[in-house]
N, C-alpha and C. Protein backbone atom coordinates (compact mmCIF):
# COMPACT_ATOMS: atom_id res chain seq x y z
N UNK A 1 -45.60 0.26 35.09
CA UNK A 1 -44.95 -1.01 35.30
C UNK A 1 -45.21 -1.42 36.76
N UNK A 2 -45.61 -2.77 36.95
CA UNK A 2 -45.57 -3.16 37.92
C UNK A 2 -45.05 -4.04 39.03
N UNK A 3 -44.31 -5.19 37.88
CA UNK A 3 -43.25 -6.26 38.33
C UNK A 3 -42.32 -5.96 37.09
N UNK A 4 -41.57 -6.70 37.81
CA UNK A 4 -40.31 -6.86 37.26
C UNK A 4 -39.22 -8.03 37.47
N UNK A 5 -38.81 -8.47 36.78
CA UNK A 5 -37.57 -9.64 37.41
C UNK A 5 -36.37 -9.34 36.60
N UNK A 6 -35.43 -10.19 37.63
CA UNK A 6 -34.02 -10.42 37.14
C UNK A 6 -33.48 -11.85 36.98
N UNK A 7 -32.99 -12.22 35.39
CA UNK A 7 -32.59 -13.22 35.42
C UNK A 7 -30.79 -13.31 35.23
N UNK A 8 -30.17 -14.67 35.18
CA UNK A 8 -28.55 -14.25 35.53
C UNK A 8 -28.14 -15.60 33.88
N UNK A 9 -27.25 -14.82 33.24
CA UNK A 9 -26.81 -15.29 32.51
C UNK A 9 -25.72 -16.32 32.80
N UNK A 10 -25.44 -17.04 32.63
CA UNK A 10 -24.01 -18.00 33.16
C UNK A 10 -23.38 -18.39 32.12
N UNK A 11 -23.40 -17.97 30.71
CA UNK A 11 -22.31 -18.38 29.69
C UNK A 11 -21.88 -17.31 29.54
N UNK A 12 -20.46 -18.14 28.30
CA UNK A 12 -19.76 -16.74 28.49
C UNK A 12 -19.79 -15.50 27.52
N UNK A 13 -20.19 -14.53 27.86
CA UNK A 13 -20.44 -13.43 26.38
C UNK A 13 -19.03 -13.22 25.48
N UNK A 14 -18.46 -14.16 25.22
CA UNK A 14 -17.14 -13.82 24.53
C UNK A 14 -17.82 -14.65 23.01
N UNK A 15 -17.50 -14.40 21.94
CA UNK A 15 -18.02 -15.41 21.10
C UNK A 15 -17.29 -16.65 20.88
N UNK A 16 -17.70 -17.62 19.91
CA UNK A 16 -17.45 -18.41 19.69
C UNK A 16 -16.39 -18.97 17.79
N UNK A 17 -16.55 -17.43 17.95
CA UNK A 17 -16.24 -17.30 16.05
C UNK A 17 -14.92 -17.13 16.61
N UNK A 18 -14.59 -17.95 14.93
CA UNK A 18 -12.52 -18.25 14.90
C UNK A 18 -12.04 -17.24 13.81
N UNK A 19 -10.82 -16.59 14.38
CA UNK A 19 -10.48 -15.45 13.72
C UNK A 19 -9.45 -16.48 12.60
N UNK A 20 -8.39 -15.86 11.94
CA UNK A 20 -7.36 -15.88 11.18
C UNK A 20 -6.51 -14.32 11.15
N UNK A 21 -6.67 -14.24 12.71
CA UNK A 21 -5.43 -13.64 13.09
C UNK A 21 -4.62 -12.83 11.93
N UNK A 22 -3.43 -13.66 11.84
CA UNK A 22 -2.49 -13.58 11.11
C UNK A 22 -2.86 -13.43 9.13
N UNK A 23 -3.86 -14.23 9.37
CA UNK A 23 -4.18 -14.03 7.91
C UNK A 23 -4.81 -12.23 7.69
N UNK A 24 -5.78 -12.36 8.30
CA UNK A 24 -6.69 -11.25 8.46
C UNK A 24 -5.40 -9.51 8.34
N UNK A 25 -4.65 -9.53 9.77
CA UNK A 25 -3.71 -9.13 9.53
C UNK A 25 -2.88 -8.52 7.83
N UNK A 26 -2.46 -9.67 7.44
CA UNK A 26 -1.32 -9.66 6.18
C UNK A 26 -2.16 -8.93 5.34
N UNK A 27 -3.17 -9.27 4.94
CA UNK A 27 -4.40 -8.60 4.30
C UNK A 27 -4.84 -7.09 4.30
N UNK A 28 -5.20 -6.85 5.70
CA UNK A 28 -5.16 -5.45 5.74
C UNK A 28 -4.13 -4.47 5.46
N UNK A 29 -2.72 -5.24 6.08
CA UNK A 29 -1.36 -4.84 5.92
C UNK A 29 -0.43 -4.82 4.78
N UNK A 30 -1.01 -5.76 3.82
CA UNK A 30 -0.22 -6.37 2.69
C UNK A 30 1.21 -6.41 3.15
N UNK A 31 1.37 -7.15 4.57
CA UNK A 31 2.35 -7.13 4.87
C UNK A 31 2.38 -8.99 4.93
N UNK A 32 3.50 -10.24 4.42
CA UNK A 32 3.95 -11.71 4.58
C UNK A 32 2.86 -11.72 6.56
N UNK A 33 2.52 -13.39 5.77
CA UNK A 33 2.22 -13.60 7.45
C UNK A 33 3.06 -13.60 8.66
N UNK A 34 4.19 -13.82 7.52
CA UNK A 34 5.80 -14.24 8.67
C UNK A 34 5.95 -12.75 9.19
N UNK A 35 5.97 -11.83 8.28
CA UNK A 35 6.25 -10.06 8.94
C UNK A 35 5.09 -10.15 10.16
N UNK A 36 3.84 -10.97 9.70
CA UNK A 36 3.00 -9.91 10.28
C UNK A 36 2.95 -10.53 12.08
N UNK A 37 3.51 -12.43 12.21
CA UNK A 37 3.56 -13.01 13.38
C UNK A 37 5.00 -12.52 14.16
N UNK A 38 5.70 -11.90 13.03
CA UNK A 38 7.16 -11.77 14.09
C UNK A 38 6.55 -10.09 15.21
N UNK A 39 5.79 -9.75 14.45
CA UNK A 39 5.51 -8.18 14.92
C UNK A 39 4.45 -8.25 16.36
N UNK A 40 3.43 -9.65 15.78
CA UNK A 40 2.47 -9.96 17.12
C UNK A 40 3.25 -10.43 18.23
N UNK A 41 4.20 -10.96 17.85
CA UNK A 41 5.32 -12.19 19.25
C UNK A 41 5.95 -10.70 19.97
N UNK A 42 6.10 -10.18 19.04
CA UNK A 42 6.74 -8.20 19.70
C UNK A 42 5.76 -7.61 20.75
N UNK A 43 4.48 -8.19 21.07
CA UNK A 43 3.48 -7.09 21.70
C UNK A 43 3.55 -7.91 22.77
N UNK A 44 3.05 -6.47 24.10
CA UNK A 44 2.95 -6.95 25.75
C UNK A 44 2.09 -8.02 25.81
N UNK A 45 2.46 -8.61 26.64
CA UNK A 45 1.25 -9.92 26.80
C UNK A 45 -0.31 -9.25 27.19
N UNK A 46 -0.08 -8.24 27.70
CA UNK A 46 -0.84 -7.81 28.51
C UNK A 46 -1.59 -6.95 27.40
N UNK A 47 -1.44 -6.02 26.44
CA UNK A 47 -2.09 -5.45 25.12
C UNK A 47 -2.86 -6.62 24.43
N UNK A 48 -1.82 -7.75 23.99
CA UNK A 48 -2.52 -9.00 23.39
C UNK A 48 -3.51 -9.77 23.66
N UNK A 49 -3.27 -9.53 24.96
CA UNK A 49 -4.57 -10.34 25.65
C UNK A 49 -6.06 -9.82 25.38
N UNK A 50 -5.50 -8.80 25.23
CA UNK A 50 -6.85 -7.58 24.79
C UNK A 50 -8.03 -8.20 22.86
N UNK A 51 -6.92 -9.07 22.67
CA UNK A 51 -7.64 -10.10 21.63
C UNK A 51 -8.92 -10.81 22.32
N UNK A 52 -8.88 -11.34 23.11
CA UNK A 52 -9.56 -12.28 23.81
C UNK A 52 -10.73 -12.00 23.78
N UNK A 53 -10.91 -10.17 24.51
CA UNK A 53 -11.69 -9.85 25.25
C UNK A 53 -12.60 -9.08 23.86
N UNK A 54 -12.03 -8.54 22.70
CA UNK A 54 -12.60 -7.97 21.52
C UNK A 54 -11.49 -7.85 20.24
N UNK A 55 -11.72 -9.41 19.40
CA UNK A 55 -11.15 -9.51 18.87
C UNK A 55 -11.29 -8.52 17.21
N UNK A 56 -12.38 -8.08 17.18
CA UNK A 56 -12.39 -7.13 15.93
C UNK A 56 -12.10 -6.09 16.11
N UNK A 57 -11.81 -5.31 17.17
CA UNK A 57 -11.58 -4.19 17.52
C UNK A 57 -9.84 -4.27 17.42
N UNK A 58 -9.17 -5.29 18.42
CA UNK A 58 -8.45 -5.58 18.19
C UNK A 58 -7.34 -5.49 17.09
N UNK A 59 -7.81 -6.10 16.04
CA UNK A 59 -7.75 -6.55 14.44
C UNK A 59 -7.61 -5.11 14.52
N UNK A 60 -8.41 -4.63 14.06
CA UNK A 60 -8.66 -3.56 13.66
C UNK A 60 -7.52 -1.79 13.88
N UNK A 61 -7.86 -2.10 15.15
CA UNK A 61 -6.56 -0.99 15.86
C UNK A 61 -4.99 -1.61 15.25
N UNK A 62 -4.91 -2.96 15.45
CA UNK A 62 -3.10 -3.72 15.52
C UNK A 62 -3.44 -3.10 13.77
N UNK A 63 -4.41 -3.53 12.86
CA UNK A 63 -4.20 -3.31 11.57
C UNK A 63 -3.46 -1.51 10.78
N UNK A 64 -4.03 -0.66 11.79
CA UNK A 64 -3.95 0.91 11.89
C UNK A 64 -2.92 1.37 11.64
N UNK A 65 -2.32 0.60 13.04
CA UNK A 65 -1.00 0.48 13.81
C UNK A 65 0.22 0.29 13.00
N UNK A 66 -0.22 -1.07 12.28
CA UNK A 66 0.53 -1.44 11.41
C UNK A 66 1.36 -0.73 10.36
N UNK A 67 0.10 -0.02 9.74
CA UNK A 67 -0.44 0.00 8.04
C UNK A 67 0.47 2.20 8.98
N UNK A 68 0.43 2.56 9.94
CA UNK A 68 0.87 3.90 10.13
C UNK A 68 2.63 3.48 10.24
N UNK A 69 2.45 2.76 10.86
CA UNK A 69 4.16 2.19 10.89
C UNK A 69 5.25 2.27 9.47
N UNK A 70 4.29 1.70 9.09
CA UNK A 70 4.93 1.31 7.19
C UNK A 70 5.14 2.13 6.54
N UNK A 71 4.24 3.41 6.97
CA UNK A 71 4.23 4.90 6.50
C UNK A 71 5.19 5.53 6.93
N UNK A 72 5.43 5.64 8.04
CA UNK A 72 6.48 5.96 8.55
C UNK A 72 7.98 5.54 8.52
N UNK A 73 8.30 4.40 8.20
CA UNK A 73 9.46 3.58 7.85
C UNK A 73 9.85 4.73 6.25
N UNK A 74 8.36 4.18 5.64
CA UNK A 74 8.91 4.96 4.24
C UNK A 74 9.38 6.40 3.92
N UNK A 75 8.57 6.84 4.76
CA UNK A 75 8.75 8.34 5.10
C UNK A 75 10.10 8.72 5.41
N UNK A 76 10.62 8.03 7.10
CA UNK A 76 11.75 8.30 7.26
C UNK A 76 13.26 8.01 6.43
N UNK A 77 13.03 7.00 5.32
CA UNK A 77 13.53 6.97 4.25
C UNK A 77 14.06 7.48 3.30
N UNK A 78 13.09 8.20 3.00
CA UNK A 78 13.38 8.94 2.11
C UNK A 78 14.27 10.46 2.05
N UNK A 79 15.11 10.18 1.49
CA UNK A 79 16.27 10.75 1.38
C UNK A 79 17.10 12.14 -0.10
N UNK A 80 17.18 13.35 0.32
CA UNK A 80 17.50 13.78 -0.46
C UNK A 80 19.02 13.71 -0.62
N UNK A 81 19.79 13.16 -1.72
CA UNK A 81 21.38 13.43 -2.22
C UNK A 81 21.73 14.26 -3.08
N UNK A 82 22.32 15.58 -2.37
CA UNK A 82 22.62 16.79 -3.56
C UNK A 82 24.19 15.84 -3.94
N UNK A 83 23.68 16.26 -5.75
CA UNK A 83 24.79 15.67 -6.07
C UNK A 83 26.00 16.82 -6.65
N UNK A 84 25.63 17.96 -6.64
CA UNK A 84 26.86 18.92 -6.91
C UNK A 84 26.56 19.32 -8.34
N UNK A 85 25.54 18.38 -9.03
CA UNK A 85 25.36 18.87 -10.29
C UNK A 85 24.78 19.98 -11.12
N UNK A 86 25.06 20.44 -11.78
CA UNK A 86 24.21 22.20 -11.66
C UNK A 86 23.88 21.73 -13.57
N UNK A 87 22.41 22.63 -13.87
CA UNK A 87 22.17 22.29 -15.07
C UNK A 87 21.42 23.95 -15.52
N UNK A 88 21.49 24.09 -16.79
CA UNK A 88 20.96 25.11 -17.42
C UNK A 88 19.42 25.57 -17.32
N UNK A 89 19.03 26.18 -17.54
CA UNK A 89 17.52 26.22 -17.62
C UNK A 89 16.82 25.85 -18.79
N UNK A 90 17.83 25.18 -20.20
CA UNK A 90 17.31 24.48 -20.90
C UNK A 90 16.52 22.92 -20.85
N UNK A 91 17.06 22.65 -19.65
CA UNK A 91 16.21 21.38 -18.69
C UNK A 91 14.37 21.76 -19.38
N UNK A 92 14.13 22.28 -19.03
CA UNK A 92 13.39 22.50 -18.72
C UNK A 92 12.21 23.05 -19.76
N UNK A 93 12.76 23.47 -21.05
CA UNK A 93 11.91 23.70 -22.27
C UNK A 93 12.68 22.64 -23.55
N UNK A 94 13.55 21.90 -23.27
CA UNK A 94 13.79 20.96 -23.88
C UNK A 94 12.85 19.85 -24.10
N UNK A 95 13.15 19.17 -25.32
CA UNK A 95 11.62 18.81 -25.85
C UNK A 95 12.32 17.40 -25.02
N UNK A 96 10.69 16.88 -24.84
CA UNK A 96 10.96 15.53 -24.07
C UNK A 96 10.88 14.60 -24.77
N UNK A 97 11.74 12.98 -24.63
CA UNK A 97 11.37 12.12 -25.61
C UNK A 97 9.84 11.59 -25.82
N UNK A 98 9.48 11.43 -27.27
CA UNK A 98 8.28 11.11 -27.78
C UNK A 98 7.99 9.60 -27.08
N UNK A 99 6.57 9.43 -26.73
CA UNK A 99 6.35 8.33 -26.07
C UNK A 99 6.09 7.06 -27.24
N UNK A 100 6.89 5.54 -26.93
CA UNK A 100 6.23 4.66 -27.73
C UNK A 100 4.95 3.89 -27.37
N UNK A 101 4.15 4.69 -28.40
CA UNK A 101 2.94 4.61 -27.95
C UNK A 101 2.47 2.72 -28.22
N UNK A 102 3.52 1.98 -28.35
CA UNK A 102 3.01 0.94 -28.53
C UNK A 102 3.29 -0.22 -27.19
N UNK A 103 3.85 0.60 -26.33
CA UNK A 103 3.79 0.57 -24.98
C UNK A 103 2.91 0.93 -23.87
N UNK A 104 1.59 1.64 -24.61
CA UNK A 104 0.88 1.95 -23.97
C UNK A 104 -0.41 1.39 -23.56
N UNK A 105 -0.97 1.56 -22.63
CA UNK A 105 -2.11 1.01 -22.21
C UNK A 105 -3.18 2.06 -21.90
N UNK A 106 -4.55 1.89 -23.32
CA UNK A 106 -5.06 3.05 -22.77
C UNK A 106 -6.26 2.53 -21.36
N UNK A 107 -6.43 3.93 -20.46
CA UNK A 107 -6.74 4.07 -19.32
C UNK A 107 -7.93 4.28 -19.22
N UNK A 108 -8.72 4.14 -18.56
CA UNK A 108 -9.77 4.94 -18.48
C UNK A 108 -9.87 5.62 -16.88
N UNK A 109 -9.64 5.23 -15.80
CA UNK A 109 -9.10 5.38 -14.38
C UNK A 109 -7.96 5.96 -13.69
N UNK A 110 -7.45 5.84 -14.82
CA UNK A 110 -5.69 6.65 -14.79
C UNK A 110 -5.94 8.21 -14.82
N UNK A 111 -4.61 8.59 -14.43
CA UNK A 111 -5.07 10.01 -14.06
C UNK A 111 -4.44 10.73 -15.50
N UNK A 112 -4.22 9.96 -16.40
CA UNK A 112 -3.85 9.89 -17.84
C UNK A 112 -4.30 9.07 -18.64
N UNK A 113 -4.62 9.50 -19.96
CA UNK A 113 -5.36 8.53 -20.66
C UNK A 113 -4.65 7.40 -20.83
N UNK A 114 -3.45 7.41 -20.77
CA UNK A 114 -2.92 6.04 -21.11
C UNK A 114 -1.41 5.76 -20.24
N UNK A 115 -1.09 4.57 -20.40
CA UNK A 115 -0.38 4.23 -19.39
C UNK A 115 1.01 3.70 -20.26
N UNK A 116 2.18 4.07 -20.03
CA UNK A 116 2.97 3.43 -20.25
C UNK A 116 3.96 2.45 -19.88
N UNK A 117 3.83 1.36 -20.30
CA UNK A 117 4.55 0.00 -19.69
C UNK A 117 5.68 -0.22 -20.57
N UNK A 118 6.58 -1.50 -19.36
CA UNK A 118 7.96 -2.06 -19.54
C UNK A 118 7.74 -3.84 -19.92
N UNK A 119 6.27 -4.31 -19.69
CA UNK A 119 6.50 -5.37 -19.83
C UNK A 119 5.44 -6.03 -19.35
N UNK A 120 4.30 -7.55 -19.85
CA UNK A 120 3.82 -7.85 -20.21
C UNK A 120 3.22 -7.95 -18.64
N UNK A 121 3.89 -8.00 -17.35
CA UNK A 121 3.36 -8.23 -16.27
C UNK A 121 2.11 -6.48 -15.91
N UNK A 122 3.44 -5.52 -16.17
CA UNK A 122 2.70 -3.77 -15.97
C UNK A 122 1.67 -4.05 -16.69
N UNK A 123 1.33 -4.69 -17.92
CA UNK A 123 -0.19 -4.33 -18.80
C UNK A 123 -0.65 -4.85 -18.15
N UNK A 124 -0.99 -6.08 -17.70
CA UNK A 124 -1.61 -7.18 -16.74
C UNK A 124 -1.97 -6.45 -15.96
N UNK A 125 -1.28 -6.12 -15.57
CA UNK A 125 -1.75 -5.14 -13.45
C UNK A 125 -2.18 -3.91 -14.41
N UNK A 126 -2.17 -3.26 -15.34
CA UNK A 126 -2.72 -2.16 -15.52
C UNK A 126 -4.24 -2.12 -16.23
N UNK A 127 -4.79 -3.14 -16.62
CA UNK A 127 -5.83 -3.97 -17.30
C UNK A 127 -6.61 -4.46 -16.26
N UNK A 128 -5.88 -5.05 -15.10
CA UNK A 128 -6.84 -5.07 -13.83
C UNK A 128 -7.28 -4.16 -12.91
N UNK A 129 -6.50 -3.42 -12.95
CA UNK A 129 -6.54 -1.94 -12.08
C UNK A 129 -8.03 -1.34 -12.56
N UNK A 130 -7.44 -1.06 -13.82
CA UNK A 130 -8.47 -0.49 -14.90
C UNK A 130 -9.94 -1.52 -14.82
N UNK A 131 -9.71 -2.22 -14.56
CA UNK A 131 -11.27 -2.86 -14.69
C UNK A 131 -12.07 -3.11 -13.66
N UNK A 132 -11.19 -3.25 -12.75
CA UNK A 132 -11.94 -3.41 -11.24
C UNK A 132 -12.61 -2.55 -10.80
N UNK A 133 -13.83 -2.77 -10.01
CA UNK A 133 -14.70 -1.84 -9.74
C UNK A 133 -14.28 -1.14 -8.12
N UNK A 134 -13.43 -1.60 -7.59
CA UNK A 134 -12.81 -1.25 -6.38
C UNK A 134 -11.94 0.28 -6.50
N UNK A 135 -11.60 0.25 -7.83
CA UNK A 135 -10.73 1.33 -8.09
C UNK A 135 -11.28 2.43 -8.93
N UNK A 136 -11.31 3.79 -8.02
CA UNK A 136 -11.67 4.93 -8.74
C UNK A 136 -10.97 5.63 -9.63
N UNK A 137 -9.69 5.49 -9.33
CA UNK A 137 -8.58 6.32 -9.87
C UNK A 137 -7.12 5.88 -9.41
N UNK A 138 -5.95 5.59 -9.88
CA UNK A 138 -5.05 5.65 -9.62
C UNK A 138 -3.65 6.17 -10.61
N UNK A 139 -2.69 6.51 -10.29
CA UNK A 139 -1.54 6.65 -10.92
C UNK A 139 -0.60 5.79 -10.82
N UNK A 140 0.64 5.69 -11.32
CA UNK A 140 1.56 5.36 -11.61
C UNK A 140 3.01 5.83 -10.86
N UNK A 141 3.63 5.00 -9.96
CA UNK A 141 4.39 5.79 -9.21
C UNK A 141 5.84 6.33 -9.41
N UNK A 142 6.11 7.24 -10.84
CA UNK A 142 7.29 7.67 -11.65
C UNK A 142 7.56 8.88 -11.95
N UNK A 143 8.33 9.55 -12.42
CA UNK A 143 8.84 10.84 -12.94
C UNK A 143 9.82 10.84 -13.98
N UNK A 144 9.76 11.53 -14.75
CA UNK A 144 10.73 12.00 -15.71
C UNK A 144 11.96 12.94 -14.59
N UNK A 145 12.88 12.57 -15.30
CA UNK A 145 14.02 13.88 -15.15
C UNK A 145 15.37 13.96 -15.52
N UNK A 146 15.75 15.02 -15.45
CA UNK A 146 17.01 15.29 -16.66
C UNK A 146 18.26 14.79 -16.49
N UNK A 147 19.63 14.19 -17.06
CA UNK A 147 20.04 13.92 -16.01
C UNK A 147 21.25 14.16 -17.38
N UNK A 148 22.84 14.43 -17.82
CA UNK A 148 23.51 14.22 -18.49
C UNK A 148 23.72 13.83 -19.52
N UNK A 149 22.94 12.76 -19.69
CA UNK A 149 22.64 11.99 -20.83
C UNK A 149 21.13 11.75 -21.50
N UNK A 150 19.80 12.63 -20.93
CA UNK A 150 18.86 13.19 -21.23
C UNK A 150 17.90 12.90 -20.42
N UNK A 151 16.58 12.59 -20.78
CA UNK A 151 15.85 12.23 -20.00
C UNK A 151 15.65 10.33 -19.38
N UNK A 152 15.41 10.94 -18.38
CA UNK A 152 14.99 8.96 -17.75
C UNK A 152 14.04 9.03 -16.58
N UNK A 153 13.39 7.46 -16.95
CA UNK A 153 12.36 7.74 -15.72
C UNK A 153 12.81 7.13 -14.83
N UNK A 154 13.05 7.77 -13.31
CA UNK A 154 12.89 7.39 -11.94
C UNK A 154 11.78 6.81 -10.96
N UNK A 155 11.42 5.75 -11.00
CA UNK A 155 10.56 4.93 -9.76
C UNK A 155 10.61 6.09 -8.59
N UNK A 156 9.77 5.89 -8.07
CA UNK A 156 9.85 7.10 -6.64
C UNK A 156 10.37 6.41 -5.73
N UNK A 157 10.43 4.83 -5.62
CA UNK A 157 10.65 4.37 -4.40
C UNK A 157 11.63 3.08 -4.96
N UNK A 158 12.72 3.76 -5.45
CA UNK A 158 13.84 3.26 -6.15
C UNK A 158 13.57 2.13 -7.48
N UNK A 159 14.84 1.55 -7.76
CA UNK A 159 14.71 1.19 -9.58
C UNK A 159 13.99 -0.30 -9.36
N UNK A 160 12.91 -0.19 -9.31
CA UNK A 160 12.04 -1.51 -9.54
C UNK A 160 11.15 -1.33 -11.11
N UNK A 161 10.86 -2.56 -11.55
CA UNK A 161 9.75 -2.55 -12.46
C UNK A 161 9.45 -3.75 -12.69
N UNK A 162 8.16 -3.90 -12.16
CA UNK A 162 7.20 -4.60 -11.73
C UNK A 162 7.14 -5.40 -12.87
N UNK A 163 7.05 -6.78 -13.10
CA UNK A 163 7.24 -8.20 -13.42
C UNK A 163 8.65 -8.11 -14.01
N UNK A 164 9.79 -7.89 -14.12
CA UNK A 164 10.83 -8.10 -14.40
C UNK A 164 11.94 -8.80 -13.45
């Protein structure tokens, strides 16, 4: 090599592309835009600003952040209540109720061949689950268990069921 030069850039290397913030956010988070702007108005000016300078990175870390938070909320949640109740060890080889199989949805992705639903919304979401190519495998988030009056299923993350 024998020459060489230096030339000087004078615009600005920041880009020119428009985020959706807040949208982008809710998305990764599946958290309301409203959750997800009350949580940004929460950060140092001085962290935030850090948007400016690399906004996908940004995104990206606040999304982490987020999505570990939520984990943690749930986590710390969760709660064991001994209830004093004491049961036999017939719990436990007692025959379980027979499933109505006309409630069912068969699976192919499920970690069971078939799925059992409460109502016309669960087949819906279980028919899309099942068909989408995004999804390798999933379950169903429930349990059986014994309780006085026999068996019932418990939601893991209390008595919801989805389109009702």
């Amino acid at each position: 090599m024998t020459e060489s030069t230096t030339d000087f850039h004078r615009a600005s290397a920041h880009s020119a592309v428009k985020y959706d913030l807040i949208g982008r956010l809710a998305g990764e988070t599946q958290l309301t835009r409203a959750t997800v702007a009350s949580v940004l108005q929460g950060i140092n000016k001085a962290v935030f600003s850090q948007y400016r300078t690399n906004p996908e990175d940004f995104m990206q870390k606040a999304a982490r952040l987020m999505n570990e938070q939520k984990a943690t909320v749930i986590v710390e949640h969760i709660a064991y209540d001994p209830t004093g109740d004491t049961h036999t060890m017939d719990i436990f080889t007692q025959d379980k109720p027979k499933e109505d199989f006309s409630k069912a949805v068969k699976a192919d992705h499920h970690i069971y061949d078939y799925v059992f639903t409460d109502s016309k919304n669960e087949r819906d979401f279980v028919r899309e689950l099942d068909t989408s190519t995004a999804v390798v495998v999933y379950a169903t988030a429930a349990w059986l268990f014994h309780t006085h009056t026999g068996w019932q299923l418990q939601p893991r993350l209390g008595h919801c069921i989805p389109g009702r």
